[in-house]
Structures are given as structure tokens and as C-alpha cells.
Protein backbone atom coordinates (compact mmCIF):
# COMPACT_ATOMS: atom_id res chain seq x y z
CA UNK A 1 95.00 82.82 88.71
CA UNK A 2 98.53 83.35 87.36
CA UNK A 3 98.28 87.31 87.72
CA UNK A 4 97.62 86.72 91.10
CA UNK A 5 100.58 84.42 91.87
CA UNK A 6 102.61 87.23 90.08
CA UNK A 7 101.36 89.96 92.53
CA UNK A 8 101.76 87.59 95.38
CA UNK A 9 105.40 87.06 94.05
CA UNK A 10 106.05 90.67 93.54
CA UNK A 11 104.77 91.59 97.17
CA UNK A 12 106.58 89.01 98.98
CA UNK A 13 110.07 89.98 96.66
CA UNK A 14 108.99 93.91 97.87
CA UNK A 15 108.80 93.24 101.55
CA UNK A 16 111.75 91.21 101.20
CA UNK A 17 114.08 93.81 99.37
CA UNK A 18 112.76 96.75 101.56
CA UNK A 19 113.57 94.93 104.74
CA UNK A 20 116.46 93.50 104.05
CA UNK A 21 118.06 96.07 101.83
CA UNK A 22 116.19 99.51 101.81
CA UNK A 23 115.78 100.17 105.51
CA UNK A 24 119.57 99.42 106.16
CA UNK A 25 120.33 102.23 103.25
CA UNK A 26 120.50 105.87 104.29
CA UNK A 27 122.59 108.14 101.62
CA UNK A 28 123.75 110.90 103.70
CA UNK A 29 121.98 110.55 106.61
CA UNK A 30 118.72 111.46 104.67
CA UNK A 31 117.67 109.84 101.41
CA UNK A 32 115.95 106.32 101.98
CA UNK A 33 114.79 104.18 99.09
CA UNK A 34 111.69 102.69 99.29
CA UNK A 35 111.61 99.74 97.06
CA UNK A 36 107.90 98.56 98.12
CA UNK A 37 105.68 101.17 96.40
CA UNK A 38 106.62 99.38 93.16
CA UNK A 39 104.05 96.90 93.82
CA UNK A 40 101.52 99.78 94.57
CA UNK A 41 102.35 101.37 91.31
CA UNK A 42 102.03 98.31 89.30
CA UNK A 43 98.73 97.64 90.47
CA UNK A 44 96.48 97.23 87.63
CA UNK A 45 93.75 100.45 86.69
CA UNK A 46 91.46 97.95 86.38
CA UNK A 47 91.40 96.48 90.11
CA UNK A 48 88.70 98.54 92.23
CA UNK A 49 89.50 100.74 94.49
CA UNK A 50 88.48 98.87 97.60
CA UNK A 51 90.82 96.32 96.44
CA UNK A 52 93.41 98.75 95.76
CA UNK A 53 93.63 100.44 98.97
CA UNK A 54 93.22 97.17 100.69
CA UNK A 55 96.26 95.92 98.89
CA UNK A 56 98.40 99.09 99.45
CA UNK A 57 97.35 98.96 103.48
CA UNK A 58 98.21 94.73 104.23
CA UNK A 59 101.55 95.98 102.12
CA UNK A 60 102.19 99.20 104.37
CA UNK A 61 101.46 97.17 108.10
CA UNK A 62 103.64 94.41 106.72
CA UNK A 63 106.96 96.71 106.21
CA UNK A 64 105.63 98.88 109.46
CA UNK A 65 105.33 94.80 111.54
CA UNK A 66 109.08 94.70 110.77
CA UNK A 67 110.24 98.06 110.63
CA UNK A 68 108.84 99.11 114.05
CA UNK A 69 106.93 101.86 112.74
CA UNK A 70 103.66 102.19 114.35
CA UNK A 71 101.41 102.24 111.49
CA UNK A 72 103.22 105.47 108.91
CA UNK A 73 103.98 103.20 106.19
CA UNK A 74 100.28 101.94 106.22
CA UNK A 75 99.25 105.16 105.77
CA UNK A 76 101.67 106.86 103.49
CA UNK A 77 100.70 103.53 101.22
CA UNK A 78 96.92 104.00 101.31
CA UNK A 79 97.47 108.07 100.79
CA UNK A 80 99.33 106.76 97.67
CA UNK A 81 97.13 104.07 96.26
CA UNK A 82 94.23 106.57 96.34
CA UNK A 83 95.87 109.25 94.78
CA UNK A 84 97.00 106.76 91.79
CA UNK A 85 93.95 107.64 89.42
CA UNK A 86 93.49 111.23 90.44
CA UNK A 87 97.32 111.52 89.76
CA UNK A 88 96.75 109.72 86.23
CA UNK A 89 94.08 111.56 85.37
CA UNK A 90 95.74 115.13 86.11
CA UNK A 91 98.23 113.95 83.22
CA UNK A 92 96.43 112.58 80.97
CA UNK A 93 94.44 114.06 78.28
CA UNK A 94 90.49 113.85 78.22
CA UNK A 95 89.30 110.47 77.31
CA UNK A 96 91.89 108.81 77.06
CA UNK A 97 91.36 105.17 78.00
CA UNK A 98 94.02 103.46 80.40
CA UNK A 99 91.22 101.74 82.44
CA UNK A 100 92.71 98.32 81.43
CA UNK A 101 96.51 99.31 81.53
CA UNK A 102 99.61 97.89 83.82
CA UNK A 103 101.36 101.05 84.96
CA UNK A 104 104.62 100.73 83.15
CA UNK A 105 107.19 102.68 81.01
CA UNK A 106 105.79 100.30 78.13
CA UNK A 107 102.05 100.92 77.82
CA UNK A 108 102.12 104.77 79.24
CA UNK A 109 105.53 106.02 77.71
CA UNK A 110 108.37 106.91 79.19
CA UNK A 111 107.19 111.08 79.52
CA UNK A 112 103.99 109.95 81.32
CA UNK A 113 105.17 107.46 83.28
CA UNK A 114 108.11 109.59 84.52
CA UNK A 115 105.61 112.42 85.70
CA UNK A 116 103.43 109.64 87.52
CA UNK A 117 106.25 108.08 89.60
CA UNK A 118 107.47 111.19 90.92
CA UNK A 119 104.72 112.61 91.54
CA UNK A 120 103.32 109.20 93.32
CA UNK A 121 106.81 109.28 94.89
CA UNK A 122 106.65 112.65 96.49
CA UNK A 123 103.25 112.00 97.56
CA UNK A 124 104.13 109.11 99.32
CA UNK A 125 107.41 110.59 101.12
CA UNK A 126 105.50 113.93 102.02
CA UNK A 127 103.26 111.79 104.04
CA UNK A 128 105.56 109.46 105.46
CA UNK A 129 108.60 111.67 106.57
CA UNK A 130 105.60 114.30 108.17
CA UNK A 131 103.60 111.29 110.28
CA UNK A 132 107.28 110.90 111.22
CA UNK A 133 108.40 114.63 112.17
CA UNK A 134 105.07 115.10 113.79
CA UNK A 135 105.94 118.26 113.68
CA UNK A 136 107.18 121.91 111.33
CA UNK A 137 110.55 122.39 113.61
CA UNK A 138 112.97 121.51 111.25
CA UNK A 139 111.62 122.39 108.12
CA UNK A 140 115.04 122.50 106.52
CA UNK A 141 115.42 119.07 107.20
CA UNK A 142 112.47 117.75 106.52
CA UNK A 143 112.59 119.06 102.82
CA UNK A 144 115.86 117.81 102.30
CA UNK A 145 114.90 114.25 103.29
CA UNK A 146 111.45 114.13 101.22
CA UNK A 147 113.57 115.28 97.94
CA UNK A 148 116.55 113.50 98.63
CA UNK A 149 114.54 110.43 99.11
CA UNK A 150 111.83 111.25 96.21
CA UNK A 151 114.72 111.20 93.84
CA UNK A 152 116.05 108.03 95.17
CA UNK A 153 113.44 106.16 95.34
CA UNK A 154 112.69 107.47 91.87
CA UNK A 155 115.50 105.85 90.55
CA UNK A 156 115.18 102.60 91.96
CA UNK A 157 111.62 102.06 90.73
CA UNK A 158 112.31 103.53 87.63
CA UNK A 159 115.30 101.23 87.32
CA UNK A 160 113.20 97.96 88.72
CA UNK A 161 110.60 98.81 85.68
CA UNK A 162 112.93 99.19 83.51
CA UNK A 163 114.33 95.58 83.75
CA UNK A 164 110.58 93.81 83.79
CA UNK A 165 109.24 92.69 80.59
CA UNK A 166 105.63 91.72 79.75
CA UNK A 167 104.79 91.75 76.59
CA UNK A 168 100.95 91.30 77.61
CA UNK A 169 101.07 95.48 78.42
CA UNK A 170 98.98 97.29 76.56
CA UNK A 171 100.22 100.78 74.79
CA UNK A 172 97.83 103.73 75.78
């Protein structure tokens, strides 16, 4: 029961930062961060993937409900959740078992962890800033704001994991 209260805590902290903070912050014009996907990414291996994508989509139409954005964060979200394991799995060696792991830079080390936030990252803002283009006119642009705002958003969840300590997180 206490895991759950800590995932409803961490949700309703994530909504609250994003809407309060991260859609008010534009560097340059381009880079957003996007504080929310932290709680997608610290979704335990563990937690089926019905569950899972559930989880990512109430979390995506909750920022979209007061963002105004007709449903691209719920779907940049879900893209995200289900691409969690195939993403883990493309860096990590054969049989190695993270089925019960917390994604963290504690129990998957810094060098794995690292590659599975940006690549989570980029994944998310591919989908996001292209449901929001609608269209390949200003390439250019559109480039510039899925890296600027990959590496930012980078950052900030690498930074919010970085101050979080559970001592319950198991090493792979």
C-alpha cells in the first residue's frame, strides 16, 4: 500500500511541477522541459504492461486537461511507456534480470541508465513535437526543438533522480 501512496505522491508532485513550472519554461523559443515522464520512467519493470500504459495515458490526458493540448501528451506518454522494455532490453545484455528493478541511476548504473533516459527522452519528444507540427515543413525547426528539448529534459530528470534516495533499489 505504501508504494502506491508513493506513486500517487510522485504523480500528483509531476502534474504539479509540469504545470506550474515546465509549460511556462521555453529556453530560446524551443527547448521545453518535461518534468512528468519521470514518473513514467520510474515505473517499476515489474508492473504489467496494461498497467503501465494505463498509468502513462491518465498521466498524459491529465497534463493535456490543463495544457489545452488535445490529446499529444497522452500519446507521446503511452508511445513511451511501451517502448520502456524494448528500450531496456536493446541495452542490456542477454539474460540479464531487471524484471524486479526501480529504474534508477542506483540499481542500473549510471552508463545504462544514461542511455535509457535519452533514448526514452527522444522517443517521447519525437512523438510529441510531430503530433504537434502535423506536418515535414519546417524540418529545421522541428529538429532543433526535439534535441534542444531531449537534452533539457534530460537534465532535469537526470537531476530529479539524482536527488531521490531509496535504499530498497536493487543493483542489476
Amino acid at each position: 500500500m505504501s508504494n502506491w501512496l508513493r506513486y500517487l505522491f510522485l504523480f500528483i508532485v509531476m502534474v504539479l511541477l509540469q504545470v506550474t513550472i515546465g509549460n511556462d519554461i521555453h529556453l530560446f523559443g524551443v527547448a521545453i522541459p518535461f518534468f512528468y515522464i519521470y514518473f513514467i520512467l520510474r515505473l517499476p519493470l515489474s508492473l504489467s504492461i496494461n498497467w503501465t500504459l494505463t498509468l502513462a495515458f491518465v498521466l498524459g490526458l491529465t497534463i493535456d486537461i490543463f495544457s489545452n493540448t488535445p490529446g499529444m501528451n497522452a500519446l507521446a506518454c503511452v508511445v513511451m511507456a511501451a517502448l520502456r522494455k524494448p528500450v531496456l532490453n536493446l541495452y542490456t545484455p542477454r539474460g540479464e534480470d531487471y524484471a524486479e528493478a526501480i529504474p534508477s541511476i542506483r540499481s542500473f548504473g549510471m552508463s545504462l541508465y544514461v542511455r535509457y533516459l535519452l533514448t526514452l527522452s527522444l522517443c517521447f519528444c519525437v512523438v510529441l513535437f510531430l503530433v504537434e507540427s502535423l506536418s515535414l515543413l519546417n524540418v529545421g525547426r522541428l529538429i532543433l526543438r526535439v534535441v534542444a528539448s531531449t537534452a533539457l529534459t534530460f537534465l532535469v530528470v537526470l537531476g530529479m533522480d539524482s536527488l531521490t534516495k531509496t535504499g530498497r533499489e536493487k543493483r542489476l
